[in-house]
Each structure stands twice: as C-alpha cells, then as structure tokens.
PDB file of N, CA and C in Angstrom:
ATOM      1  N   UNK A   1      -4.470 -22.501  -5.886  1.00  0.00           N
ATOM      2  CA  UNK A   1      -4.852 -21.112  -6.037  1.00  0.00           C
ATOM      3  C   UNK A   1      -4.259 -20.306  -4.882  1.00  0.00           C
ATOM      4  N   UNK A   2      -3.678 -19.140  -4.801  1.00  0.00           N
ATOM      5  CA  UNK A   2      -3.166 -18.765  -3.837  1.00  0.00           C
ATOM      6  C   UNK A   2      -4.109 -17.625  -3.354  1.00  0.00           C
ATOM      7  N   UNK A   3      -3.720 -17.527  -2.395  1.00  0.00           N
ATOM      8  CA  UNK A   3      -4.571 -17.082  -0.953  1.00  0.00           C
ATOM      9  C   UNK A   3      -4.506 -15.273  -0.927  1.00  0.00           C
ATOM     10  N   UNK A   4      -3.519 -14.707  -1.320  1.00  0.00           N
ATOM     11  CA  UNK A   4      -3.263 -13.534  -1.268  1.00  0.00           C
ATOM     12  C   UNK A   4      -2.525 -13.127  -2.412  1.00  0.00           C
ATOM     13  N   UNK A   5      -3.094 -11.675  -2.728  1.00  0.00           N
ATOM     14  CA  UNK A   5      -2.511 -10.629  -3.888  1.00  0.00           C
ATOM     15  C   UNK A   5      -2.085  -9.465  -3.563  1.00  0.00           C
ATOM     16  N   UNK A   6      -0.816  -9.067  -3.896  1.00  0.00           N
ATOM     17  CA  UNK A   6       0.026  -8.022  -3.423  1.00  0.00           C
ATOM     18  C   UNK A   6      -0.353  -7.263  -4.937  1.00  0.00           C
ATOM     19  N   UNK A   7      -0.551  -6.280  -4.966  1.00  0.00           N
ATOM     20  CA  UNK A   7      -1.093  -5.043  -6.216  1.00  0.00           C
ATOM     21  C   UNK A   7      -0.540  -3.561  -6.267  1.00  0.00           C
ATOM     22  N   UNK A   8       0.208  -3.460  -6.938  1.00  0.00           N
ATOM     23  CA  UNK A   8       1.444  -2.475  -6.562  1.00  0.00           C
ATOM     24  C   UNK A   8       0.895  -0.738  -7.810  1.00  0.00           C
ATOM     25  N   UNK A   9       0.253  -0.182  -7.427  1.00  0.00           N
ATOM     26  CA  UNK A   9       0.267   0.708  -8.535  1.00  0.00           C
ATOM     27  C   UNK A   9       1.640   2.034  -8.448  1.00  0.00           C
ATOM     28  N   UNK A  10       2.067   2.806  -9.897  1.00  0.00           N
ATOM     29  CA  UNK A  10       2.527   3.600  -9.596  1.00  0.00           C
ATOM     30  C   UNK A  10       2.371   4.511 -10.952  1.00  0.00           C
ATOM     31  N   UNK A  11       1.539   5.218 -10.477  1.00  0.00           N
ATOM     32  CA  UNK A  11       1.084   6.262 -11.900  1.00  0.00           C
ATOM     33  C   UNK A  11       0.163   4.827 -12.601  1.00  0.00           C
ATOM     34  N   UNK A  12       0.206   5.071 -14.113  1.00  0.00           N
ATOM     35  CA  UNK A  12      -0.702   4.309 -14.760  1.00  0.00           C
ATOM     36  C   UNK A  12      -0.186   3.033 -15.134  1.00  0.00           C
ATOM     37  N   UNK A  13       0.906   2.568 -14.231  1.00  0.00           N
ATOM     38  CA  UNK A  13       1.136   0.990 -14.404  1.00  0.00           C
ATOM     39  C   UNK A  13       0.661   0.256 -13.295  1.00  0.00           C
ATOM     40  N   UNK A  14       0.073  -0.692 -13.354  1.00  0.00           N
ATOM     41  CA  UNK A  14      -0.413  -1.643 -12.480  1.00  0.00           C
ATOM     42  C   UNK A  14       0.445  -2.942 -12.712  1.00  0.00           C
ATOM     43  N   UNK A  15       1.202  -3.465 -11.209  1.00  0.00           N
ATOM     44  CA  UNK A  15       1.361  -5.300 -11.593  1.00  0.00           C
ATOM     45  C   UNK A  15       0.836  -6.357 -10.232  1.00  0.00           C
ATOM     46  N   UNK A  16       0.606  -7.497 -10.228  1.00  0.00           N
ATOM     47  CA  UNK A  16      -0.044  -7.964  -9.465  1.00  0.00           C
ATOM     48  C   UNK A  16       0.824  -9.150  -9.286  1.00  0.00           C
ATOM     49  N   UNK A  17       1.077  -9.673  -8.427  1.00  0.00           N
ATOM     50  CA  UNK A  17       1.777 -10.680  -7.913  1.00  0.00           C
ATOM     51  C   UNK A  17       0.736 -11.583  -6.413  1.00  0.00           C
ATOM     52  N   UNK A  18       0.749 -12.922  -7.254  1.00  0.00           N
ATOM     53  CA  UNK A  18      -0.025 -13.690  -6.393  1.00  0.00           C
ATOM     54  C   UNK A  18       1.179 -14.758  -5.002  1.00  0.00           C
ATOM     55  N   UNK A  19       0.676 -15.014  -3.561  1.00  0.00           N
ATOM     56  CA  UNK A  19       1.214 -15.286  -2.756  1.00  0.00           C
ATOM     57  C   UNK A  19       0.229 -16.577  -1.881  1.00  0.00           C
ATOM     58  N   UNK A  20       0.989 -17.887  -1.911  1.00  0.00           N
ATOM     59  CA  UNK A  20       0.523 -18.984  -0.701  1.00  0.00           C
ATOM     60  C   UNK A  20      -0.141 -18.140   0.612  1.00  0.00           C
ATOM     61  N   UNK A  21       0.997 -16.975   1.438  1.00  0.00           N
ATOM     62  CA  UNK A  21       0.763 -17.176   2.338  1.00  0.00           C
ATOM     63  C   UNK A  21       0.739 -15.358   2.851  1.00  0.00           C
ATOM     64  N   UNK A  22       0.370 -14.660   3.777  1.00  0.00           N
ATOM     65  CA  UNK A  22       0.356 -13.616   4.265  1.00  0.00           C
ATOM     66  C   UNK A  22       1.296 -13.212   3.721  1.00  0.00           C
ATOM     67  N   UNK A  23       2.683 -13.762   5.088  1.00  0.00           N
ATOM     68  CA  UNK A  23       4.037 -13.406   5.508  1.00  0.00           C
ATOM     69  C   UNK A  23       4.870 -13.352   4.215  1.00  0.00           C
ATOM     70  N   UNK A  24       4.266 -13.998   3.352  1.00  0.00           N
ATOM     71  CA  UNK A  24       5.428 -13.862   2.037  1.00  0.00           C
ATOM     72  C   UNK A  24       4.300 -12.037   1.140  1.00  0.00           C
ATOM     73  N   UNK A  25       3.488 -12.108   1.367  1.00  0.00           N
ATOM     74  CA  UNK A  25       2.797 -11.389   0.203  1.00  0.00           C
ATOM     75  C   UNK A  25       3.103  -9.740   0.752  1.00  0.00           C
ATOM     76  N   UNK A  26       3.440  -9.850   2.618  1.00  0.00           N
ATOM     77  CA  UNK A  26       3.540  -8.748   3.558  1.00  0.00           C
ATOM     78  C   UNK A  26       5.326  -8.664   3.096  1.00  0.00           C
ATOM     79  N   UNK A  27       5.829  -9.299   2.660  1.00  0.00           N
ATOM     80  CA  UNK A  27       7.678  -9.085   2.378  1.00  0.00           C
ATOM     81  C   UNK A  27       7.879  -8.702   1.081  1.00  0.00           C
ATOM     82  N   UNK A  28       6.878  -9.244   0.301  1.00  0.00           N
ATOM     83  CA  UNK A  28       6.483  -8.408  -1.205  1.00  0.00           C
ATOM     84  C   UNK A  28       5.989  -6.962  -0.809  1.00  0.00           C
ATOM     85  N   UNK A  29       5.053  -6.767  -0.410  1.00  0.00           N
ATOM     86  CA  UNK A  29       5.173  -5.585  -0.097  1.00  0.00           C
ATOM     87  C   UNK A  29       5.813  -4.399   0.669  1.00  0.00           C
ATOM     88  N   UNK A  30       6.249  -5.132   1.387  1.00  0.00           N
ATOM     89  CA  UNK A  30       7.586  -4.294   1.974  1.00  0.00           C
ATOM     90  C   UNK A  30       8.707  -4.041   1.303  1.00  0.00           C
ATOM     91  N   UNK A  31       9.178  -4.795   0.613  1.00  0.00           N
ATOM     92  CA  UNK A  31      10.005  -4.668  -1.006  1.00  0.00           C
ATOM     93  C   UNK A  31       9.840  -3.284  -1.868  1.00  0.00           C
ATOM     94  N   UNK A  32       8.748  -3.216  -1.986  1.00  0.00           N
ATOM     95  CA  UNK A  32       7.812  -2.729  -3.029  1.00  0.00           C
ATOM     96  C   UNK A  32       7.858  -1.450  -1.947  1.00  0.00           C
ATOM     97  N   UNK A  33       7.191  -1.170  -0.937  1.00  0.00           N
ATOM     98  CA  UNK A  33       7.349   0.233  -0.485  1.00  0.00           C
ATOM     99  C   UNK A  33       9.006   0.743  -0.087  1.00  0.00           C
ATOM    100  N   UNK A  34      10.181  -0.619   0.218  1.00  0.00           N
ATOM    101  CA  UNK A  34      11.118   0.408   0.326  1.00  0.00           C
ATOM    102  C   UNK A  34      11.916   0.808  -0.658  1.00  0.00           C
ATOM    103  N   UNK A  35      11.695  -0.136  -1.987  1.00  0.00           N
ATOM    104  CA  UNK A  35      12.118   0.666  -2.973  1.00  0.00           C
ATOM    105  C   UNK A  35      11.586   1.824  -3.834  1.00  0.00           C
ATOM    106  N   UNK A  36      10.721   2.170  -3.202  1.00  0.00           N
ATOM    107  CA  UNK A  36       9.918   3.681  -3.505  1.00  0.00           C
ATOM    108  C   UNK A  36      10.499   4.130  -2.974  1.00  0.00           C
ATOM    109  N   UNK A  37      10.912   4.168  -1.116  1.00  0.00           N
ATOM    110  CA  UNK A  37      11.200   4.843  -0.540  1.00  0.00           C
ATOM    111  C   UNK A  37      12.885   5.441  -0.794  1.00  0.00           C
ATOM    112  N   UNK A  38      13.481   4.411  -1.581  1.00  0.00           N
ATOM    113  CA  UNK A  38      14.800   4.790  -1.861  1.00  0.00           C
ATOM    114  C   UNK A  38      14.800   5.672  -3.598  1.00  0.00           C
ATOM    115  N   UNK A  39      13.433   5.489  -4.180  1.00  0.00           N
ATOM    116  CA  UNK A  39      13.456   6.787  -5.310  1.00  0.00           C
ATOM    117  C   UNK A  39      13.507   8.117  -4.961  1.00  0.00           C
ATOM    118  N   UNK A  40      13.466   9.051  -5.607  1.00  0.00           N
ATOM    119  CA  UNK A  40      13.810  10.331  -5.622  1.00  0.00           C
ATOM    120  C   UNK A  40      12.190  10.803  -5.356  1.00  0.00           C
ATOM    121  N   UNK A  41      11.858  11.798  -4.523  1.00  0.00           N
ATOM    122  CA  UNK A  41      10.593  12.069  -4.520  1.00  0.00           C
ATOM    123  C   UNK A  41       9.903  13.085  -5.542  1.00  0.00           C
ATOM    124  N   UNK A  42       8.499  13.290  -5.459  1.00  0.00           N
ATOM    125  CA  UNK A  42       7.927  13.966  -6.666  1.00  0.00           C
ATOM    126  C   UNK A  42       7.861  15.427  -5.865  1.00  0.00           C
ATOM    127  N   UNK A  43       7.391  15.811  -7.161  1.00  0.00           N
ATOM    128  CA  UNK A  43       7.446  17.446  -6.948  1.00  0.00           C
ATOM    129  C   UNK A  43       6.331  18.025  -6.789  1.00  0.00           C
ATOM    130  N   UNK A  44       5.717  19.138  -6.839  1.00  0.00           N
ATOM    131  CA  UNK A  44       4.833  19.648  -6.568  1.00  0.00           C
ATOM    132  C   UNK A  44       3.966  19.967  -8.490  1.00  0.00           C
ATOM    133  N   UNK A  45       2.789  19.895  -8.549  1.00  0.00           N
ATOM    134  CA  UNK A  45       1.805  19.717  -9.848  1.00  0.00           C
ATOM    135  C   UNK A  45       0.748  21.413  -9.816  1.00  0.00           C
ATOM    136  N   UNK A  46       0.950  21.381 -10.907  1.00  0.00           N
ATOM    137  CA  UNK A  46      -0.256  22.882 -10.801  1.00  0.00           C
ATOM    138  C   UNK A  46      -1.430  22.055 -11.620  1.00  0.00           C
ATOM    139  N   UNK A  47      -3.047  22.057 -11.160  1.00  0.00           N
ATOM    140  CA  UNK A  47      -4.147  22.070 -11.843  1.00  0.00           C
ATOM    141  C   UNK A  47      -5.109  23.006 -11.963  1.00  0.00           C
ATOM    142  N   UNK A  48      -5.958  22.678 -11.649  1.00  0.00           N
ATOM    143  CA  UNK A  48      -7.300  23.802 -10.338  1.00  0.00           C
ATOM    144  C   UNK A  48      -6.321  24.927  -9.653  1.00  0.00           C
ATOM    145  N   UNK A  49      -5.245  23.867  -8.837  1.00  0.00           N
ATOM    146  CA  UNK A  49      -4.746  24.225  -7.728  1.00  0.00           C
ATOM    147  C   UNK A  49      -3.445  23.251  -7.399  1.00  0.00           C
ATOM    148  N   UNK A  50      -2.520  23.519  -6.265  1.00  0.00           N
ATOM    149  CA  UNK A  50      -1.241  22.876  -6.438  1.00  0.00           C
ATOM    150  C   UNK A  50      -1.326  22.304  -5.600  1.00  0.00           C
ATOM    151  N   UNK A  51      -1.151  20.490  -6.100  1.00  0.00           N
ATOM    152  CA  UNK A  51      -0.858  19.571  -5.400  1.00  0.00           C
ATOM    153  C   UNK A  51       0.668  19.425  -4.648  1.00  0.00           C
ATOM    154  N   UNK A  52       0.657  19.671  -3.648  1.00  0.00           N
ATOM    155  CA  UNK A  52       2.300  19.303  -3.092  1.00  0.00           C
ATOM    156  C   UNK A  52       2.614  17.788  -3.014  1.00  0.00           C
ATOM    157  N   UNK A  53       3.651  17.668  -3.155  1.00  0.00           N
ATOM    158  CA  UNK A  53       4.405  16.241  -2.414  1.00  0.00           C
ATOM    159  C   UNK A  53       3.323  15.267  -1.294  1.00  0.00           C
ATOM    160  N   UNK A  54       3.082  16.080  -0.640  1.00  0.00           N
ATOM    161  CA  UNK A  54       2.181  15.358   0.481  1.00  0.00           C
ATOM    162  C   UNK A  54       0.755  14.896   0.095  1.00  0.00           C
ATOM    163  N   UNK A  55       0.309  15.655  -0.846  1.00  0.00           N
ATOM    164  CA  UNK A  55      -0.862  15.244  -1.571  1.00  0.00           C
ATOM    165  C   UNK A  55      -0.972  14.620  -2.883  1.00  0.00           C
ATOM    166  N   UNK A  56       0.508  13.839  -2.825  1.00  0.00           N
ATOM    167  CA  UNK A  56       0.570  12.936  -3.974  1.00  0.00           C
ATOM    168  C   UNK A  56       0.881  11.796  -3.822  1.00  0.00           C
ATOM    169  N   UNK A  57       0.265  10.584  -4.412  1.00  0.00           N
ATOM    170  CA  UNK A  57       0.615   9.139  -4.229  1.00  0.00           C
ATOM    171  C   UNK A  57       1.644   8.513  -5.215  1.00  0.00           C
ATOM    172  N   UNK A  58       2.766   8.675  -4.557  1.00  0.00           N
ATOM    173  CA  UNK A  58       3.579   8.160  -5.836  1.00  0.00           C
ATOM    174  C   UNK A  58       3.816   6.333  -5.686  1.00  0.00           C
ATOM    175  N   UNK A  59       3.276   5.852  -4.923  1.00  0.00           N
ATOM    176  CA  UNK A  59       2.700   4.457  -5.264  1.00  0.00           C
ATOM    177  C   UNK A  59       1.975   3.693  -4.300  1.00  0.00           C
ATOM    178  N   UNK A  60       1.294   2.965  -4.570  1.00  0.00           N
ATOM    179  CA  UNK A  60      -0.082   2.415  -3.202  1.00  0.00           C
ATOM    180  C   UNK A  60       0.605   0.431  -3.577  1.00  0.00           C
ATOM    181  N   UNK A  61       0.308   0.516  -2.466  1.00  0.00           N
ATOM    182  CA  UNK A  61       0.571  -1.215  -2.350  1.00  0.00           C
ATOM    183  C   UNK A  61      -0.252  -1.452  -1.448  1.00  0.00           C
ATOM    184  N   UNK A  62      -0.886  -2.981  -2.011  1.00  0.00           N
ATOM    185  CA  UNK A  62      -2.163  -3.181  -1.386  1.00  0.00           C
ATOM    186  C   UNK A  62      -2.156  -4.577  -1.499  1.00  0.00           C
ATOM    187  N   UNK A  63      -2.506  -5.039  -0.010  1.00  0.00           N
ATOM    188  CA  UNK A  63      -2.259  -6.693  -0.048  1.00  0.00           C
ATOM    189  C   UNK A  63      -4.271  -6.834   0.304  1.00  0.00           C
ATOM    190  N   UNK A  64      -4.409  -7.920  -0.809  1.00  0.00           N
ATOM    191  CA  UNK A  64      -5.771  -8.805  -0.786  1.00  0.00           C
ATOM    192  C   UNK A  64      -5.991 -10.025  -0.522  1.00  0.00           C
ATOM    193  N   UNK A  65      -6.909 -10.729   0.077  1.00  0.00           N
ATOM    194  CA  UNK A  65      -7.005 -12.191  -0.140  1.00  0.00           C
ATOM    195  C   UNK A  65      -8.613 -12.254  -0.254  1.00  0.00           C
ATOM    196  N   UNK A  66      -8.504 -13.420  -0.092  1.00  0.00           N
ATOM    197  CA  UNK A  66      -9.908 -13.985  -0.651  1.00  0.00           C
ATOM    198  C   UNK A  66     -11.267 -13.803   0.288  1.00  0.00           C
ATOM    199  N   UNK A  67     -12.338 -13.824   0.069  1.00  0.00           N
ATOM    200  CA  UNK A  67     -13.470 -14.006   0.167  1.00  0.00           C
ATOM    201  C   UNK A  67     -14.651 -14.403  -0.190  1.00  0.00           C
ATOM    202  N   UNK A  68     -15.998 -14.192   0.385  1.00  0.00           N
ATOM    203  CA  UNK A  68     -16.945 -14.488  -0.651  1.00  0.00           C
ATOM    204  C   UNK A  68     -17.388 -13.737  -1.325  1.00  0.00           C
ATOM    205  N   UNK A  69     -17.550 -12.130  -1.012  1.00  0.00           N
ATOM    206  CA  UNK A  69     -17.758 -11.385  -1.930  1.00  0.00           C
ATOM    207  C   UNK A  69     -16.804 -10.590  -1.854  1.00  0.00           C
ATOM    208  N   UNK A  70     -15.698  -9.900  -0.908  1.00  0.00           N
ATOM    209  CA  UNK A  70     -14.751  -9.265  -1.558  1.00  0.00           C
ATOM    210  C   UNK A  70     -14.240  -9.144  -0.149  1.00  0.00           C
ATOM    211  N   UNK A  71     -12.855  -9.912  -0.090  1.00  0.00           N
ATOM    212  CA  UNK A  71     -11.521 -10.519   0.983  1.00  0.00           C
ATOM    213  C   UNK A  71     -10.930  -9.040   1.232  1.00  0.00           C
ATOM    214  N   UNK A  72     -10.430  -9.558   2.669  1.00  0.00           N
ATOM    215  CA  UNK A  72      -9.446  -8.652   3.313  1.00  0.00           C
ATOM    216  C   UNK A  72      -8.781  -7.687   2.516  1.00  0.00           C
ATOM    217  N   UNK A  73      -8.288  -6.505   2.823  1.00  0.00           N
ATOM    218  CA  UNK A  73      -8.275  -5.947   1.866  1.00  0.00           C
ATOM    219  C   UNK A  73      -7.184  -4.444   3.006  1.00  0.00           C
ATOM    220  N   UNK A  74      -6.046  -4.111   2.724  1.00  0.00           N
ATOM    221  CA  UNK A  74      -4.303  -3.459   3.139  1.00  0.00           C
ATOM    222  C   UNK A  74      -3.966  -2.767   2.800  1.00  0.00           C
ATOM    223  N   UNK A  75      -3.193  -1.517   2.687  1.00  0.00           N
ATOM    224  CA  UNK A  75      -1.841  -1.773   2.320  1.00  0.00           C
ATOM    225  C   UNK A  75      -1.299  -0.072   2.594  1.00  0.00           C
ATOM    226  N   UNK A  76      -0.611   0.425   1.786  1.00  0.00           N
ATOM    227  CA  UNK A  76       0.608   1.865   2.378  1.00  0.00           C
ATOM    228  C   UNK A  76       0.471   2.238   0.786  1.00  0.00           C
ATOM    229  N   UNK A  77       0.148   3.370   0.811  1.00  0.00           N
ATOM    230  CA  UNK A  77       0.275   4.849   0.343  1.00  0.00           C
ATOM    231  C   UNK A  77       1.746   5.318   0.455  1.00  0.00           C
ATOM    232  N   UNK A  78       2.425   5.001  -0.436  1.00  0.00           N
ATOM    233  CA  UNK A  78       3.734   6.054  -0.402  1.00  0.00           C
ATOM    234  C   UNK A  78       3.510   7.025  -0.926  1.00  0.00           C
ATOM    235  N   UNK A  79       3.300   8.531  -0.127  1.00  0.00           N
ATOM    236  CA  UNK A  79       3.679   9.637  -0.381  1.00  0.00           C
ATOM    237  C   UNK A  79       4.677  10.028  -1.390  1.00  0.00           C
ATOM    238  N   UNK A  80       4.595  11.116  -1.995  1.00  0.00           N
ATOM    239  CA  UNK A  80       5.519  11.943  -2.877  1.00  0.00           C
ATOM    240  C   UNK A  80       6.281  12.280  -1.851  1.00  0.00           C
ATOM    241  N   UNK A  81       6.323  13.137  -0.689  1.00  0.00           N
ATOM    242  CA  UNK A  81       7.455  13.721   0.127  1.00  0.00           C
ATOM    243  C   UNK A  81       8.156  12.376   0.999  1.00  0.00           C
ATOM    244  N   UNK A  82       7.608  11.196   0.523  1.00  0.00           N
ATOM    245  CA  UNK A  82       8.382  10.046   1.662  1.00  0.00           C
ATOM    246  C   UNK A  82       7.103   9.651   2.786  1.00  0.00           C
ATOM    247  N   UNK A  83       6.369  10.382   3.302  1.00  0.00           N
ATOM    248  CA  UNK A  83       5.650   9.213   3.807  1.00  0.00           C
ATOM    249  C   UNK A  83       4.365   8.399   4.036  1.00  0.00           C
ATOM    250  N   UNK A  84       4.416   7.764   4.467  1.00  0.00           N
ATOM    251  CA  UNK A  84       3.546   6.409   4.704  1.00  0.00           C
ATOM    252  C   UNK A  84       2.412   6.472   4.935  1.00  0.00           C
ATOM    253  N   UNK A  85       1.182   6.152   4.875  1.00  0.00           N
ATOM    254  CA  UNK A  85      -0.088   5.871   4.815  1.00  0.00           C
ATOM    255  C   UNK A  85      -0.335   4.818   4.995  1.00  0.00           C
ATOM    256  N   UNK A  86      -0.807   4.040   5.869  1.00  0.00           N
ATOM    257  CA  UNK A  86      -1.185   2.455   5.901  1.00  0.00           C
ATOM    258  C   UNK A  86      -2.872   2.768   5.856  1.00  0.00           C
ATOM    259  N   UNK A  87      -3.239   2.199   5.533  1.00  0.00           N
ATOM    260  CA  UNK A  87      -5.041   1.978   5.359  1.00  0.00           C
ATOM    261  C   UNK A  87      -5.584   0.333   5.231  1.00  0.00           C
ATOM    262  N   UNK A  88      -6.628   0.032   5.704  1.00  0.00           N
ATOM    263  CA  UNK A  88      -7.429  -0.982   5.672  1.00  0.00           C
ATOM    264  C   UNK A  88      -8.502  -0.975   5.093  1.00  0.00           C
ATOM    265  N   UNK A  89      -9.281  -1.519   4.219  1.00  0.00           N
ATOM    266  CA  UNK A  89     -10.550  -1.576   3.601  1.00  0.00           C
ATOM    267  C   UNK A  89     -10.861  -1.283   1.808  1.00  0.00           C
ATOM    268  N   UNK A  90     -11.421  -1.274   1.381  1.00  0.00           N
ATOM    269  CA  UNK A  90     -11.387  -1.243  -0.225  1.00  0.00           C
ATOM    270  C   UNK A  90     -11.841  -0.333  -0.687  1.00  0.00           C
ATOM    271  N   UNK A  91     -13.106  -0.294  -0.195  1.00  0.00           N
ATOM    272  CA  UNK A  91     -14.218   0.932  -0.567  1.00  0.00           C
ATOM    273  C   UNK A  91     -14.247   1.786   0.476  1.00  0.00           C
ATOM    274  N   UNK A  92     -14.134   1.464   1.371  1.00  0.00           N
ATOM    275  CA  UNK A  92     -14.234   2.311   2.397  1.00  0.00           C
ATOM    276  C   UNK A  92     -12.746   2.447   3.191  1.00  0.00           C
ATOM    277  N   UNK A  93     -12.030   3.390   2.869  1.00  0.00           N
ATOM    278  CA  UNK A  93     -10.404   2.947   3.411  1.00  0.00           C
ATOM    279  C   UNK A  93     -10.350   4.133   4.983  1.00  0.00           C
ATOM    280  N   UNK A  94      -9.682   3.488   5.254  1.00  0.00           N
ATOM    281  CA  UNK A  94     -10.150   4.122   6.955  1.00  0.00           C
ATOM    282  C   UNK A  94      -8.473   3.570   7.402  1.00  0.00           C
ATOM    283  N   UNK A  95      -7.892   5.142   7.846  1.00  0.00           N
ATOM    284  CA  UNK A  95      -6.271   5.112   7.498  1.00  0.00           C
ATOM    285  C   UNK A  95      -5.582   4.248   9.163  1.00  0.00           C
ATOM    286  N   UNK A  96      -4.834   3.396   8.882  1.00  0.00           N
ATOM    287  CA  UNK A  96      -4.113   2.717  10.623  1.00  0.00           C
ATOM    288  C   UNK A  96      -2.778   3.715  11.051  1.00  0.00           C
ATOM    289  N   UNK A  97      -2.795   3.646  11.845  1.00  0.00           N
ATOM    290  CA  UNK A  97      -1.652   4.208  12.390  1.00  0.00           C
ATOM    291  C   UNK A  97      -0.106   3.838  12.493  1.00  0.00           C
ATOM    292  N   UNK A  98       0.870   4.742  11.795  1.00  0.00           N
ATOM    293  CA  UNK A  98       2.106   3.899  12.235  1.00  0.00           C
ATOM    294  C   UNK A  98       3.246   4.942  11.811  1.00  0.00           C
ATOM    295  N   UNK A  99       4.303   5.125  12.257  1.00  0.00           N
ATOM    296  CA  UNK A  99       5.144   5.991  11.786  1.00  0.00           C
ATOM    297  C   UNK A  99       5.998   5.554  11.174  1.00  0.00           C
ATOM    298  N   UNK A 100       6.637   4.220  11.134  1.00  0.00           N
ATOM    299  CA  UNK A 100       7.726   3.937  10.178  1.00  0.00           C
ATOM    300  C   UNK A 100       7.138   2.213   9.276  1.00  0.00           C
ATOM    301  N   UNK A 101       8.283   2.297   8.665  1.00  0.00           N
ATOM    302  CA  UNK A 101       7.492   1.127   7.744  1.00  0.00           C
ATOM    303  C   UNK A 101       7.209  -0.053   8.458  1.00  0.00           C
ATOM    304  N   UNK A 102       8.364  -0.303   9.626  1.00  0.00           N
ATOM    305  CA  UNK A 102       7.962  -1.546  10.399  1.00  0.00           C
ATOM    306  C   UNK A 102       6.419  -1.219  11.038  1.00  0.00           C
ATOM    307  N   UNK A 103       6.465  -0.312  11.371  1.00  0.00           N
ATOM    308  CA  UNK A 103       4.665  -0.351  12.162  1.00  0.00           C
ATOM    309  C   UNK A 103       3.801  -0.295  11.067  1.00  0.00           C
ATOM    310  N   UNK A 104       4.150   0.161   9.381  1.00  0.00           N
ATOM    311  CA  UNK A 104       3.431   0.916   8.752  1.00  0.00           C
ATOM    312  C   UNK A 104       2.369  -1.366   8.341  1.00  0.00           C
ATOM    313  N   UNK A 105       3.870  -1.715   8.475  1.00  0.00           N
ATOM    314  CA  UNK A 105       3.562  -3.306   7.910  1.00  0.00           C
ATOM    315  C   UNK A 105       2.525  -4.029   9.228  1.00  0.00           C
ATOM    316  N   UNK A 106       3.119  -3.936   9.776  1.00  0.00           N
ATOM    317  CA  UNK A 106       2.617  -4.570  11.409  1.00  0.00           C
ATOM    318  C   UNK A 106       1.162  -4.366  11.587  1.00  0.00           C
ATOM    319  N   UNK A 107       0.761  -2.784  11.101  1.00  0.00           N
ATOM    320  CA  UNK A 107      -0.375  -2.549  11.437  1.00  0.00           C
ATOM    321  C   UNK A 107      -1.481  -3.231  10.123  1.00  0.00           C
ATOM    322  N   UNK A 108      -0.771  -3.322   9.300  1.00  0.00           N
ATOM    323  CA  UNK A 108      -1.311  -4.094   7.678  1.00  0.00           C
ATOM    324  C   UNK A 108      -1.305  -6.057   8.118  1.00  0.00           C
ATOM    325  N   UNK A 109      -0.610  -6.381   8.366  1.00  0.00           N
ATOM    326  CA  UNK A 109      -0.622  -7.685   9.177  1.00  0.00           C
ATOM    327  C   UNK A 109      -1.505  -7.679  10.059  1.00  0.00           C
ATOM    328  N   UNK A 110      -1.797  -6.734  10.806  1.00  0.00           N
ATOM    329  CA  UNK A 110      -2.691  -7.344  12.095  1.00  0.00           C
ATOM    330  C   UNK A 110      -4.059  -7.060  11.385  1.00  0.00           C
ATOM    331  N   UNK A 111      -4.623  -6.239  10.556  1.00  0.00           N
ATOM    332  CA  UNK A 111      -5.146  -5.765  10.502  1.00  0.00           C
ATOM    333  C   UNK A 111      -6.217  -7.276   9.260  1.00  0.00           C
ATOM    334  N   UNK A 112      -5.237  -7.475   8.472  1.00  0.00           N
ATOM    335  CA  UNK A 112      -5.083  -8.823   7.712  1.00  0.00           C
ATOM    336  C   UNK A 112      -5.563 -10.092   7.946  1.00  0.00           C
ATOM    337  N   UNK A 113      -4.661 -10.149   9.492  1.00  0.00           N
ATOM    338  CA  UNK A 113      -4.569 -11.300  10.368  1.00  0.00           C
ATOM    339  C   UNK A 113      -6.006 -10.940  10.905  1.00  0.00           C
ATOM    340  N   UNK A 114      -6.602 -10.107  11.253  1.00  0.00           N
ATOM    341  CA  UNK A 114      -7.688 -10.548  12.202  1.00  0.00           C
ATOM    342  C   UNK A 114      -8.969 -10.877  11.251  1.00  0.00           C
ATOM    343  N   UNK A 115      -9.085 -10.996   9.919  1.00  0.00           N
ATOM    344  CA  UNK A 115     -10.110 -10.971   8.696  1.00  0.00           C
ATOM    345  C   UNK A 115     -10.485 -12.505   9.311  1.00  0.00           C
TER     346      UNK A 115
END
C-alpha cells in the first residue's frame, strides 16, 4: 500500500496518483506545478463581482499520506497570474512561506517531513 498521494485538481477534473515514498510523490508534484506554470494564465471572471488572476486557482496540488484519522496533509495553489501558494493542513489550511517553487516544495517537504 503506498504511503503517499499526490492529488492534482484543475477546474472540475480531479487525478490522483499514489507514491512508496515522500521524495518521489514531492517530484510528482513539482511536475505537476511546473507544468501549470509553463500554461498560459487565466483571465479575469465577472460574478457578484470580478475575480482577477490572483484570486483564481488554476490548479492545487496536494501531497497526503497516511494516518489514523486523517495523515499529513501539503501542497501549492497555482495561481491564475503565476503564483504560488504553498499551504499545510486539510481543513484548516494555514498558508507556508516561499517565493519560488524550490522553496514553494521545500517548505511542503519539511512541513510533511515533520508529521
């Protein structure tokens, strides 16, 4: 059974890819955010009110592993205008700090690593 799940949403598709080990499930996801980062970004939405680029998720990647009632829990927010969001927690997401993708990962690893 493997240890960790990398969970990639973007709009209303979801896919899930299972991983042995951290370091492989943290390179899946780094995959996964820089080929967002090499798409074309989104535009701005009218509802209520107008969502810009910055207030849009054009895809969340989120690394999980196991527990007894609900495991470690990661991952980066790619922005519509390009950038990064790293966050920790499931229900309660409480954002880490990092400016580029290497810290955006680093801080998702440590954060992982210390569960």
């Amino acid at each position: 059974m493997a240890a960790w799940k990398v969970t990639t949403r973007r709009g209303p598709k979801v896919a899930r890819e299972d991983f042995d080990s951290l370091d492989a499930a943290l390179a899946a996801a780094r995959d996964e955010v820089d080929r967002t980062l090499r798409e074309g970004r989104l535009g701005t939405v009218k509802a209520f009110r107008d969502y810009g680029p910055s207030d849009r998720v054009q895809c969340r990647v989120e690394v999980s592993g196991k527990g007894i009632l609900r495991g470690p829990e990661a991952g980066i927010d790619v922005m519509g205008d390009g950038s990064l969001v790293p966050y920790a927690g499931s229900l309660r997401k409480r954002q880490l700090q990092a400016g580029t993708l290497d810290q955006a990962i680093e801080a998702v690893r440590s954060e992982l690593g210390a569960s």
